[in-house]
Protein backbone atom coordinates (compact mmCIF):
# COMPACT_ATOMS: atom_id res chain seq x y z
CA UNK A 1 0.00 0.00 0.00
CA UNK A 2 1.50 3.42 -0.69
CA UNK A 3 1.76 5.81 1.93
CA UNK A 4 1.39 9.52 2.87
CA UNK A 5 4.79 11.38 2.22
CA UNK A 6 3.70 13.69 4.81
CA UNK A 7 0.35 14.27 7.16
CA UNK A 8 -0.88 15.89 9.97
CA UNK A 9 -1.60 15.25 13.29
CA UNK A 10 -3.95 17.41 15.01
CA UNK A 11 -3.61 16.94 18.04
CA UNK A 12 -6.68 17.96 20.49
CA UNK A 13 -8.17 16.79 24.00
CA UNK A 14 -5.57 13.80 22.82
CA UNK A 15 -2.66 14.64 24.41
CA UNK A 16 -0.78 11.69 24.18
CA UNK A 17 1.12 8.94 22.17
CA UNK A 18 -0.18 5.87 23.17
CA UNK A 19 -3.85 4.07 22.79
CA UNK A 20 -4.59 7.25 20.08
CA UNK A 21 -6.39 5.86 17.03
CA UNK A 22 -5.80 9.06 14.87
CA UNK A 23 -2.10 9.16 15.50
CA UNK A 24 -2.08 5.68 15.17
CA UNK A 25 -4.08 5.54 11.81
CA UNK A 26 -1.69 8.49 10.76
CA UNK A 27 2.01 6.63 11.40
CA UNK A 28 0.82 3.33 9.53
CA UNK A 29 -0.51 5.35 6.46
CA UNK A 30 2.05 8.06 6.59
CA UNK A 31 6.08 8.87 5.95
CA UNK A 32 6.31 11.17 7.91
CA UNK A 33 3.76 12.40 10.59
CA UNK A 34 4.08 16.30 12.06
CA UNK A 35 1.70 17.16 15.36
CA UNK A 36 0.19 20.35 15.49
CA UNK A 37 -1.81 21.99 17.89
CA UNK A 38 -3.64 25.15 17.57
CA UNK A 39 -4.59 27.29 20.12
CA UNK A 40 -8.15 28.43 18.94
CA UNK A 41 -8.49 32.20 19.85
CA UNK A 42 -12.43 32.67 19.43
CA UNK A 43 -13.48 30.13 21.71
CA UNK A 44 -11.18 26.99 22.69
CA UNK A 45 -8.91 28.80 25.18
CA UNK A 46 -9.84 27.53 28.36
CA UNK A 47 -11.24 30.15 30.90
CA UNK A 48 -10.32 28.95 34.22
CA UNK A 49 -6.55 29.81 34.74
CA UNK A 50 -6.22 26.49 36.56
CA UNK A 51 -7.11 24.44 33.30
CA UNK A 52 -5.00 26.96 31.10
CA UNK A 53 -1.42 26.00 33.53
CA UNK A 54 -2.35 22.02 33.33
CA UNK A 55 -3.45 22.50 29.73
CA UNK A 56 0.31 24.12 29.44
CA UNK A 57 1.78 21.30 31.10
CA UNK A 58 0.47 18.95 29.44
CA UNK A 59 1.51 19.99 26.24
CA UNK A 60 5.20 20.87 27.29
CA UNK A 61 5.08 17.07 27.96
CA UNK A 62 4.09 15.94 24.76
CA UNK A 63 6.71 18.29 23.23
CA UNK A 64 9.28 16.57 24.96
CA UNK A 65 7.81 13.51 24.44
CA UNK A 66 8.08 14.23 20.77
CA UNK A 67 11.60 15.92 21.07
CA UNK A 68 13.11 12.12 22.52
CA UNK A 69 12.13 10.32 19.33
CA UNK A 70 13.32 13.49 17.08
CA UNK A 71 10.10 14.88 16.39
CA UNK A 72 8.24 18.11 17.91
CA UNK A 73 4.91 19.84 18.31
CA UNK A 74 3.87 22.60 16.57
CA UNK A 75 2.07 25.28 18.36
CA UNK A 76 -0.17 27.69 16.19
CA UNK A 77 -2.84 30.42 17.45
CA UNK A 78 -5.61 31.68 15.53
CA UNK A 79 -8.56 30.09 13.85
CA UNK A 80 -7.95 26.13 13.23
CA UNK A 81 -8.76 25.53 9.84
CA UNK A 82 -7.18 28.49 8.78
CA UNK A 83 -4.13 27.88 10.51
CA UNK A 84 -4.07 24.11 9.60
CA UNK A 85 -4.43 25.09 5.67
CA UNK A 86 -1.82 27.15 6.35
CA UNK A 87 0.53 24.61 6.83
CA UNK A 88 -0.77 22.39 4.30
CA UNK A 89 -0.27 25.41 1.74
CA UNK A 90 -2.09 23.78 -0.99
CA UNK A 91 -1.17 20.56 -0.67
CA UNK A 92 -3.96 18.70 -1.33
CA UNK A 93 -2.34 15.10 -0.96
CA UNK A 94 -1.33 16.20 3.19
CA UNK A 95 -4.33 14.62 5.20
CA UNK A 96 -5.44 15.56 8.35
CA UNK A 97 -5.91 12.90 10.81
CA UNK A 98 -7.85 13.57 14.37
CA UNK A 99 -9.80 12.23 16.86
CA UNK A 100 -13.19 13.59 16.58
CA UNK A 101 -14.63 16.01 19.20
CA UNK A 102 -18.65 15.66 20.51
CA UNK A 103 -19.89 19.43 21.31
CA UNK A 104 -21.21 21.50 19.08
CA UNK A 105 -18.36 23.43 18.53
CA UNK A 106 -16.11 21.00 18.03
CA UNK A 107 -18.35 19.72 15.19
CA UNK A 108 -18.27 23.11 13.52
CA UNK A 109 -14.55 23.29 14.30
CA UNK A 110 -13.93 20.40 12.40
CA UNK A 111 -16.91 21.13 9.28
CA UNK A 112 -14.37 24.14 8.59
CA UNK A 113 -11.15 21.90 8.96
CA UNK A 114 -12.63 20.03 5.91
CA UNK A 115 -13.47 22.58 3.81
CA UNK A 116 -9.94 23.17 3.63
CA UNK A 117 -8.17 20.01 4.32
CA UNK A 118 -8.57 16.14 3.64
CA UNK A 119 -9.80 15.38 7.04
CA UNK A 120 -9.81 11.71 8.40
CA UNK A 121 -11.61 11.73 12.02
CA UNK A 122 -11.16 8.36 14.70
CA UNK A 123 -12.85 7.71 17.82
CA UNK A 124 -9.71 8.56 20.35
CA UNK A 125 -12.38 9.62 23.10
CA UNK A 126 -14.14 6.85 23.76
CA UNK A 127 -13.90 3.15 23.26
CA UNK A 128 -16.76 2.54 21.09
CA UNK A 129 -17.50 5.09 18.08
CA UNK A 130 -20.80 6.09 18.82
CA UNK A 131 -22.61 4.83 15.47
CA UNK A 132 -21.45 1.41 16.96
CA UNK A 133 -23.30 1.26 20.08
CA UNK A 134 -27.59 1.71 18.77
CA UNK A 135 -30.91 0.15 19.31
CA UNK A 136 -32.03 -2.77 16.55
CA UNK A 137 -33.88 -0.15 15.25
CA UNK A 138 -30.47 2.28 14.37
CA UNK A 139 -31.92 4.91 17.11
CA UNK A 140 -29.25 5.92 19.68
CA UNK A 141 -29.84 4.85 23.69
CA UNK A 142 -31.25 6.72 26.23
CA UNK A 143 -31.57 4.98 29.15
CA UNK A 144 -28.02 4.18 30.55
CA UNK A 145 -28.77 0.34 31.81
CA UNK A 146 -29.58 -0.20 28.03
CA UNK A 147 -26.87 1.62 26.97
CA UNK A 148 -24.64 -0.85 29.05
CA UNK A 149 -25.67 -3.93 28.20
CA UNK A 150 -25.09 -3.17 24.25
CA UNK A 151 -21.64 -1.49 24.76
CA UNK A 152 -20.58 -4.57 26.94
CA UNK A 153 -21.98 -6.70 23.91
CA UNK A 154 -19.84 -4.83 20.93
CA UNK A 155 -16.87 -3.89 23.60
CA UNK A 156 -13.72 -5.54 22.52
CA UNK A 157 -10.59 -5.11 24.30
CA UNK A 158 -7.94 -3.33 21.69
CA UNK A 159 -5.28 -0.68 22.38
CA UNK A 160 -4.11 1.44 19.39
CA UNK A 161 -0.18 0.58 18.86
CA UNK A 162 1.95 4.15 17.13
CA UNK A 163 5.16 3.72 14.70
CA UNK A 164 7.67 6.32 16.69
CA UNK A 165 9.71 6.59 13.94
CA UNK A 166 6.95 8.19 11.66
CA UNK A 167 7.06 11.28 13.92
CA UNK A 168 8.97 14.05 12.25
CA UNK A 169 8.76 17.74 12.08
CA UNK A 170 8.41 20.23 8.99
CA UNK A 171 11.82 22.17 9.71
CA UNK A 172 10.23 25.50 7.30
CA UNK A 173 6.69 25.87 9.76
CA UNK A 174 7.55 27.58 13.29
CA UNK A 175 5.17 28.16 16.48
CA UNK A 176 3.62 30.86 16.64
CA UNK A 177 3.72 31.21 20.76
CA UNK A 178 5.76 30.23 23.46
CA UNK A 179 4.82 26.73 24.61
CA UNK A 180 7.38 26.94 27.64
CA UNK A 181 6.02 30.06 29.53
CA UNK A 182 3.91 29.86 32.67
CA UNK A 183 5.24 26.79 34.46
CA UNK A 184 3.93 26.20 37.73
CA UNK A 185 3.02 23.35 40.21
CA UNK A 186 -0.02 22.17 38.86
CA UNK A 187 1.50 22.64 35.22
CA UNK A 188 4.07 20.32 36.55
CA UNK A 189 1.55 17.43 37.50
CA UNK A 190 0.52 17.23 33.72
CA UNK A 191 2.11 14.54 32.29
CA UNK A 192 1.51 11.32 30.88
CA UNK A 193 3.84 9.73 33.65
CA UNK A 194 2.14 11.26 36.67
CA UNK A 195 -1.03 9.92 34.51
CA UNK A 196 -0.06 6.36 35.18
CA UNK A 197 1.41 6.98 38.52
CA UNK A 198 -1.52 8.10 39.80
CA UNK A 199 -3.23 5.12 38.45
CA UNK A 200 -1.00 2.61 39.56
CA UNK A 201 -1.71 4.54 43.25
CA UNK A 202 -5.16 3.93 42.72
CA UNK A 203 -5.41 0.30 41.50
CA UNK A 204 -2.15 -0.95 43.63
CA UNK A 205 -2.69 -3.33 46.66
CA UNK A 206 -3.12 -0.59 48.78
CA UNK A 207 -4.88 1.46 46.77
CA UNK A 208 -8.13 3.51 46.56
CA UNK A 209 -9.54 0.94 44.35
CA UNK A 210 -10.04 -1.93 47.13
CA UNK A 211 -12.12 0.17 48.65
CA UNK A 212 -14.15 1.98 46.07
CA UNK A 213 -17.77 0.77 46.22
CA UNK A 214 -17.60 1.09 50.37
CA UNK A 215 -16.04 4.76 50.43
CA UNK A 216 -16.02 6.46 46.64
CA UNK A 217 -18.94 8.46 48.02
CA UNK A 218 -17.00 10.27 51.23
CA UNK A 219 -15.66 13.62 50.37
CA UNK A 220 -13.75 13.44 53.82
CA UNK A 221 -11.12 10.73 52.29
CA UNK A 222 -9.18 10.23 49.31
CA UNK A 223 -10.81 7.32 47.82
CA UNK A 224 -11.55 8.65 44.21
CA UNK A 225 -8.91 7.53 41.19
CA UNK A 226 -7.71 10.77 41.07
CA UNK A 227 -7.38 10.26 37.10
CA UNK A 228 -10.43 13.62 36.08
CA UNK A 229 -7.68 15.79 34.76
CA UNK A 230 -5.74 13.14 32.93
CA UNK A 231 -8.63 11.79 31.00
CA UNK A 232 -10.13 14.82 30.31
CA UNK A 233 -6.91 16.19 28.22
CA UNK A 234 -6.63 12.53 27.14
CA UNK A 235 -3.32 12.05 28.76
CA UNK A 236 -3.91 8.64 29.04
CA UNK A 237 -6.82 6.84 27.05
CA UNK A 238 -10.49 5.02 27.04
CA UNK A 239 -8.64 1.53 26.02
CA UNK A 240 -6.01 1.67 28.38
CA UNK A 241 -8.05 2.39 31.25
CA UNK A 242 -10.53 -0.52 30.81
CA UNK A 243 -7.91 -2.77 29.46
CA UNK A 244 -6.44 -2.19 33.43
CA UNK A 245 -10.43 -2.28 34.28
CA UNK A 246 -10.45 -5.70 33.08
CA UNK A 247 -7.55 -6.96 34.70
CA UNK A 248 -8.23 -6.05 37.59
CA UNK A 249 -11.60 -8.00 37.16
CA UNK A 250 -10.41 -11.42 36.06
CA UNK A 251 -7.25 -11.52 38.72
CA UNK A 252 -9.04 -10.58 41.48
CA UNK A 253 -10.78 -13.69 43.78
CA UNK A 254 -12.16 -11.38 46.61
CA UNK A 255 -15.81 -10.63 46.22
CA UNK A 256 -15.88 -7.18 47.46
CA UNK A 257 -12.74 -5.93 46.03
CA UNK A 258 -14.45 -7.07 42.80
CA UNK A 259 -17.36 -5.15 43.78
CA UNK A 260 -14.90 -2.01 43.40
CA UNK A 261 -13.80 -2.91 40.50
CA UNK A 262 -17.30 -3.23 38.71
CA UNK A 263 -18.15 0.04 40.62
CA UNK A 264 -15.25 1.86 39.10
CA UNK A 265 -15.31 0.11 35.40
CA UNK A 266 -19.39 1.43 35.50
CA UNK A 267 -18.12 4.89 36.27
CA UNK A 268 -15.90 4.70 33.31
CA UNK A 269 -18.70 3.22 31.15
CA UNK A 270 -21.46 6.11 32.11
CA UNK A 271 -18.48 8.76 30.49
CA UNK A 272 -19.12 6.08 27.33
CA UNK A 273 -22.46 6.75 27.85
CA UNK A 274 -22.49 10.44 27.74
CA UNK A 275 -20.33 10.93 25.11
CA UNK A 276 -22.48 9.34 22.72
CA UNK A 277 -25.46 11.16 24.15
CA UNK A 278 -23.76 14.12 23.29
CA UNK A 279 -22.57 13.15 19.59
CA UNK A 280 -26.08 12.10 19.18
CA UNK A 281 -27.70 15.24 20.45
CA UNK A 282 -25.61 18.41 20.55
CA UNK A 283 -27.91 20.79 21.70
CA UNK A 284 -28.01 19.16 24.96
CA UNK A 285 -25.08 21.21 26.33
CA UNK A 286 -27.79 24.34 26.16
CA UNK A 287 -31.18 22.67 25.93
CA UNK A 288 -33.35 20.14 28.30
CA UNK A 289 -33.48 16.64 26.96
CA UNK A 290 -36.44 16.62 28.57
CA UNK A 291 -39.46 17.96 26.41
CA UNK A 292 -41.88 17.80 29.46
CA UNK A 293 -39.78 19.95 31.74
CA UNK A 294 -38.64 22.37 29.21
CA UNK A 295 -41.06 25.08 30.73
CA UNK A 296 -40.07 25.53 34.45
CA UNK A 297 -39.91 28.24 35.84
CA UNK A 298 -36.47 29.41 37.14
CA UNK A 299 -36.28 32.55 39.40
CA UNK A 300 -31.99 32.75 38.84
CA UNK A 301 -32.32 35.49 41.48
CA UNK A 302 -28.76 36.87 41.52
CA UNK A 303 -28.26 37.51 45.51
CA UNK A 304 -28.69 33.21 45.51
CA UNK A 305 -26.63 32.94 42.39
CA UNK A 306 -23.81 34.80 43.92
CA UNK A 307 -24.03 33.03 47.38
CA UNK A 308 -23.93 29.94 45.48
CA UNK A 309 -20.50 31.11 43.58
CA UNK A 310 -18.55 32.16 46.27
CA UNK A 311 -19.51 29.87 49.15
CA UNK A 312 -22.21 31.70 51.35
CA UNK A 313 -25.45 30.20 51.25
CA UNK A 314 -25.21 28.82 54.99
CA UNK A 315 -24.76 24.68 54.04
CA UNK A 316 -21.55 24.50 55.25
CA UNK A 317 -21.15 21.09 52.87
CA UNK A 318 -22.03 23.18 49.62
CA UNK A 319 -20.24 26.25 50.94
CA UNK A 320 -17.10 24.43 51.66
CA UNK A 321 -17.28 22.34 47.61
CA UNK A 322 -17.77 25.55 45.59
CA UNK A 323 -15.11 26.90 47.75
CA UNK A 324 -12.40 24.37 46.66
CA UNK A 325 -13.87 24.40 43.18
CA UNK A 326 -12.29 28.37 43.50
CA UNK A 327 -9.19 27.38 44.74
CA UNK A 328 -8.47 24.02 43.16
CA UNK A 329 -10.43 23.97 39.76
CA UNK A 330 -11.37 20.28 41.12
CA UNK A 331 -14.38 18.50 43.65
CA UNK A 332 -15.06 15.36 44.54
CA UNK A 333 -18.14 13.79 42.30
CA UNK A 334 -20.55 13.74 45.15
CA UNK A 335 -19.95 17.39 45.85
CA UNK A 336 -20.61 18.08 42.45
CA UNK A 337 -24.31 16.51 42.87
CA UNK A 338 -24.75 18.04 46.03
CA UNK A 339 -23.79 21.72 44.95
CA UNK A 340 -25.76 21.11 41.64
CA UNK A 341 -29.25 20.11 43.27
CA UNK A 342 -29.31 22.75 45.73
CA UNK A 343 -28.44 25.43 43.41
CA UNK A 344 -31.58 23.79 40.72
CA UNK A 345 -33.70 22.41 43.12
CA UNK A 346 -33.57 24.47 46.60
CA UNK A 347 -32.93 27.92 44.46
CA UNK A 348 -34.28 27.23 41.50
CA UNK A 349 -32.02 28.07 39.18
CA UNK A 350 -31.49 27.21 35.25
CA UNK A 351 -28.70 23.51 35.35
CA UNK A 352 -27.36 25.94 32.29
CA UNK A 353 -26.33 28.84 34.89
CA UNK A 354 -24.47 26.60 37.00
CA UNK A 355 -23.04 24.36 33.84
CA UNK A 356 -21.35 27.86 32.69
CA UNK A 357 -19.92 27.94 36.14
CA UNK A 358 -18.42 24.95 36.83
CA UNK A 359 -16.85 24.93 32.52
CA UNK A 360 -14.95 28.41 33.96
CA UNK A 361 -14.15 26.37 36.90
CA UNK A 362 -12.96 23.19 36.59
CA UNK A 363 -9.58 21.73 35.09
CA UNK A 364 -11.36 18.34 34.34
CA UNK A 365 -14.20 20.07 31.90
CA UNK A 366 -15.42 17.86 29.97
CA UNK A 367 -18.40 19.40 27.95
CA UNK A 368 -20.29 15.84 27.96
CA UNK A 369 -19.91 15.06 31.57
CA UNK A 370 -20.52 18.40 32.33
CA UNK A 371 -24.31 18.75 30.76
CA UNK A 372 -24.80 14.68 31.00
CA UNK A 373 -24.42 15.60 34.88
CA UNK A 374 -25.84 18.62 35.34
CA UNK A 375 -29.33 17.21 33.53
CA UNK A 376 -29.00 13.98 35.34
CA UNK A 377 -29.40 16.09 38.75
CA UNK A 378 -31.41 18.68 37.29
CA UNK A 379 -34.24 15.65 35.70
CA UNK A 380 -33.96 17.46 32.31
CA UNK A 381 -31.83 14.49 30.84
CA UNK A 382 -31.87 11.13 29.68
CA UNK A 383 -32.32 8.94 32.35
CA UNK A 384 -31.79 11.11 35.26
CA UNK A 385 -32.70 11.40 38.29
CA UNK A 386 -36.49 11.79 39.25
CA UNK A 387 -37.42 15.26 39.37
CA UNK A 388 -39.01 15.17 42.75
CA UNK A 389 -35.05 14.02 43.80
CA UNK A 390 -34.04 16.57 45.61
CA UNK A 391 -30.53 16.44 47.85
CA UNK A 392 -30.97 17.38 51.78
CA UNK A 393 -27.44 19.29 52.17
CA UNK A 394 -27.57 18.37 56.00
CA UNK A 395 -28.45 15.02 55.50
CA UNK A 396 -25.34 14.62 52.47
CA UNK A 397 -22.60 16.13 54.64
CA UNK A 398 -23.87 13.81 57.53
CA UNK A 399 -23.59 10.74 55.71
CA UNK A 400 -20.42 11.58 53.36
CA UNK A 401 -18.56 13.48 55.93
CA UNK A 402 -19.70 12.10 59.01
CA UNK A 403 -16.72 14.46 61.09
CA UNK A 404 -16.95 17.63 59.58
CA UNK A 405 -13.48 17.28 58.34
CA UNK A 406 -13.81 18.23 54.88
CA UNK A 407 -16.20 21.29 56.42
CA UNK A 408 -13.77 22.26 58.51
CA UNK A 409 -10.57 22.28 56.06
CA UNK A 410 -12.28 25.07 53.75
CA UNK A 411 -14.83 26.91 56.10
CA UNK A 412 -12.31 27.96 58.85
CA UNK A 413 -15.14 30.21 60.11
CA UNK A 414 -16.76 27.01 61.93
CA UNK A 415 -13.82 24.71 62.37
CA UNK A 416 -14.05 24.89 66.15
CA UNK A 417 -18.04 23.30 66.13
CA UNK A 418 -18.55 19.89 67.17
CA UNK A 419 -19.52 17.45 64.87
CA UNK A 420 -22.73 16.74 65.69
CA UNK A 421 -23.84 20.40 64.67
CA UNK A 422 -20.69 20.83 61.87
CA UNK A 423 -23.46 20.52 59.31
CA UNK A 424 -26.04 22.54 60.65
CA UNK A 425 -24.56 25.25 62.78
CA UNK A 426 -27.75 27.20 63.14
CA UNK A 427 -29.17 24.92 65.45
CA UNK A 428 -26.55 26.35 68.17
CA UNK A 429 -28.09 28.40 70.37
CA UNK A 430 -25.32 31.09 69.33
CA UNK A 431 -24.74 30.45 66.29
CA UNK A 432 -21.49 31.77 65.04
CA UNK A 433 -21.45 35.54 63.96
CA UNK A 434 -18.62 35.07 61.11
CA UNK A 435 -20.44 32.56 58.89
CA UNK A 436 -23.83 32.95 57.22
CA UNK A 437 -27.20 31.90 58.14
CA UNK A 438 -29.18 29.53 55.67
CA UNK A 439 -30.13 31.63 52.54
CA UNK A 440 -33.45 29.71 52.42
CA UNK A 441 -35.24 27.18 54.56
CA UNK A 442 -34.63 23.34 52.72
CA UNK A 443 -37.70 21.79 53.14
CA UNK A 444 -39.59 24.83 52.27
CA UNK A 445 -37.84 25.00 48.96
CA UNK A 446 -38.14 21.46 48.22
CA UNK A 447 -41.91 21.35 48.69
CA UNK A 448 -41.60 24.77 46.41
CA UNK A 449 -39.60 23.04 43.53
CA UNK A 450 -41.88 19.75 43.42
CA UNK A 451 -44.91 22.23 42.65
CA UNK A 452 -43.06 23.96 40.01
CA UNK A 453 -41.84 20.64 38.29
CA UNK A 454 -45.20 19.49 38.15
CA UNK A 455 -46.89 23.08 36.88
CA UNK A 456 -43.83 22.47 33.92
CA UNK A 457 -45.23 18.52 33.53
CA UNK A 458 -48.51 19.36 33.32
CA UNK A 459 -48.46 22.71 30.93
């Protein structure tokens, strides 16, 4: 088969060399292979500064990466296909190879890309492309426990093997911006082999993983992978992670540490999920999947919005999550529930108010996850949780931080309370001066926000 003399890999939320079907794809059919990666002006720069310093990271790591085995990465700014056909300069025998993107602007990002290029797009994201995992009828899933039991029926195990030696450069074509500016700590953490360290931590014999289906829920220990930020920027990828998934499965002869195991692989298989729920409906980053609750009606009073934001609505367990979602860019999955329901349910507020929030926020954005989850808690999405599902904050930080010690490492204010009233500290008789009182009464709003659900139903 004739090859390439020369392509292009555009490298995306794919930052890595291993398990990458594009880059794979691009070495067997190609001479020589040059990764480029352009910094998208308009939109694609990533608003939290957090995400921008491990974005930054990560990339200096793939550069060196690519600067072992003689090759580099090209950094361009400006608008992508423009800046890709740039580099191509005519040539219309250069391909383009990628891994394909699911939001709506990623599908317009690459429509463009094509106009001007011979595009070639692979399913690096997930494990499954999403045509390949449908109803008899063709029709995509939308209940998750469906969804399952087909992708575990067309899941094969497969990890996507790259020719080094294809890697070159294309000595004429410069960057356009520093890549080596702006180095910090969490720019430091960004790379492929704290990826697998951190994995290795969380699937060794002492690890997080033997424990996961008992504890994943407690915000007051470590007991999540760690692995948000990493998969997100695709430092490491879908098929390696289930390929140690099912490892773990078939070499492990203790019932409950299999338990974990299952609990964990399901976790990775409900990202599946919403990534092809995405792909198959775009507008659901801005619009209920929900046709029957399409109508409610949201007050998105700003003096609750704001409380929300910066950690003063009076639930110590919400106030102290958004408050590390400031400082870190990162909270734990049951926080991110917790802080989503009372903002929809107990303030009524539009999911799409606090989705917007947490994509300036959070280093592991992920524009699936983020409106899968938010509509899942919100009971505007596919199989989500029942509208009349709404989270008791006192109740959560009870049961998944039973000490107050998450409370107390980010509200300082009320470190000094005993336990027993950590999560409610308006029940004191004096309750402290320095932190707020509730900004609304819970079971008052929840009665509130089952009456406007079903005035939305019923209309």
């Amino acid at each position: 088969m004739s090859r390439y003399p020369i392509s292009i890999w555009w490298v995306r939320s794919d930052l890595r060399l291993e398990d990458n079907p594009a880059l794979s794809e691009a070495t067997i059919e190609s001479e020589v292979v040059i990764p480029v990666f352009v910094f998208d002006l308009k939109s694609e720069m990533p608003k939290s500064k957090l995400r921008s310093n491990f974005l930054n990271g990560a990339l200096n790591d793939l550069d060196s990466r690519l600067r072992e085995i003689g090759s580099r990465l090209l950094i361009k700014q400006g608008d992508t296909a423009q800046e890709l056909a740039k580099i191509i300069d005519g040539e219309s025998t250069i391909p383009v190879f990628a891994n394909a993107g699911y939001s709506r602007h990623s599908k317009f990002v690459e429509s463009q890309v094509a106009r001007h290029t011979q595009l070639r797009l692979f399913s690096g994201q997930v494990t499954i492309d999403p045509s390949g995992v449908s109803k008899e009828n063709g029709e995509p899933f939308k209940v998750y426990s469906a969804f399952r039991r087909k992708w575990e029926q067309v899941y094969q195990k497969k990890i996507f093997r790259t020719d080094y030696q294809s890697l070159g450069i294309k000595p004429e074509i410069m960057s356009s911006c520093d890549l080596h500016s702006g180095k910090n700590s969490l720019a430091r953490s960004s790379t492929r082999a704290n990826a697998l360290r951190t994995l290795r931590k969380f699937t060794g014999l002492k690890g997080g993983i033997n424990r996961y289906s008992e504890l994943s829920d407690r915000v007051d220990q470590n007991t999540t992978s760690g692995m948000s930020e990493f998969i997100s920027l695709g430092l490491i990828g879908p098929n390696e992670l289930f390929e140690v998934a099912d490892y773990l499965r078939y070499s492990s002869d203790d019932n409950r540490y299999l338990g974990s195991v299952n609990s964990w692989r399901n976790q990775l298989i409900w990202r599946e999920f919403f990534k092809h729920s995405l792909d198959h409906f775009p507008d659901s980053e801005n619009q209920s999947l929900n046709p029957n609750l399409e109508s409610i009606d949201w007050i998105n009073q700003k003096v609750d919005i704001d409380a929300w934001n910066d950690g003063e609505t009076g639930y110590p367990i919400v106030d102290a999550a958004m408050r590390q979602l400031s400082e870190d860019g990162w909270i734990h999955n049951r926080l991110r529930m917790i802080v989503a329901s009372f903002l929809v349910k107990d303030l009524l507020v539009d999911w799409r108010i606090g989705a917007n929030w947490f994509h300036d926020k959070l280093v592991d954005y992920d524009s699936a996850l983020n409106s899968g989850n938010w509509q899942w808690v919100a009971g505007t999405g596919f199989d989500a949780s029942p509208f009349f599902r709404v989270f008791n904050p006192v109740l959560q930080g009870r049961k998944f931080d039973p000490k107050g010690n998450y409370v107390r490492r980010w509200i300082p204010e009320i470190k000094k309370l005993p336990s027993t009233v950590i999560h409610s500290p308006w029940e004191l008789p004096r309750p402290p001066k320095n932190y707020p009182s509730p900004i609304i009464d819970h079971s008052w709003a929840r009665k509130r926000v089952l009456s406007v659900y079903a005035d939305a139903k019923s209309s």
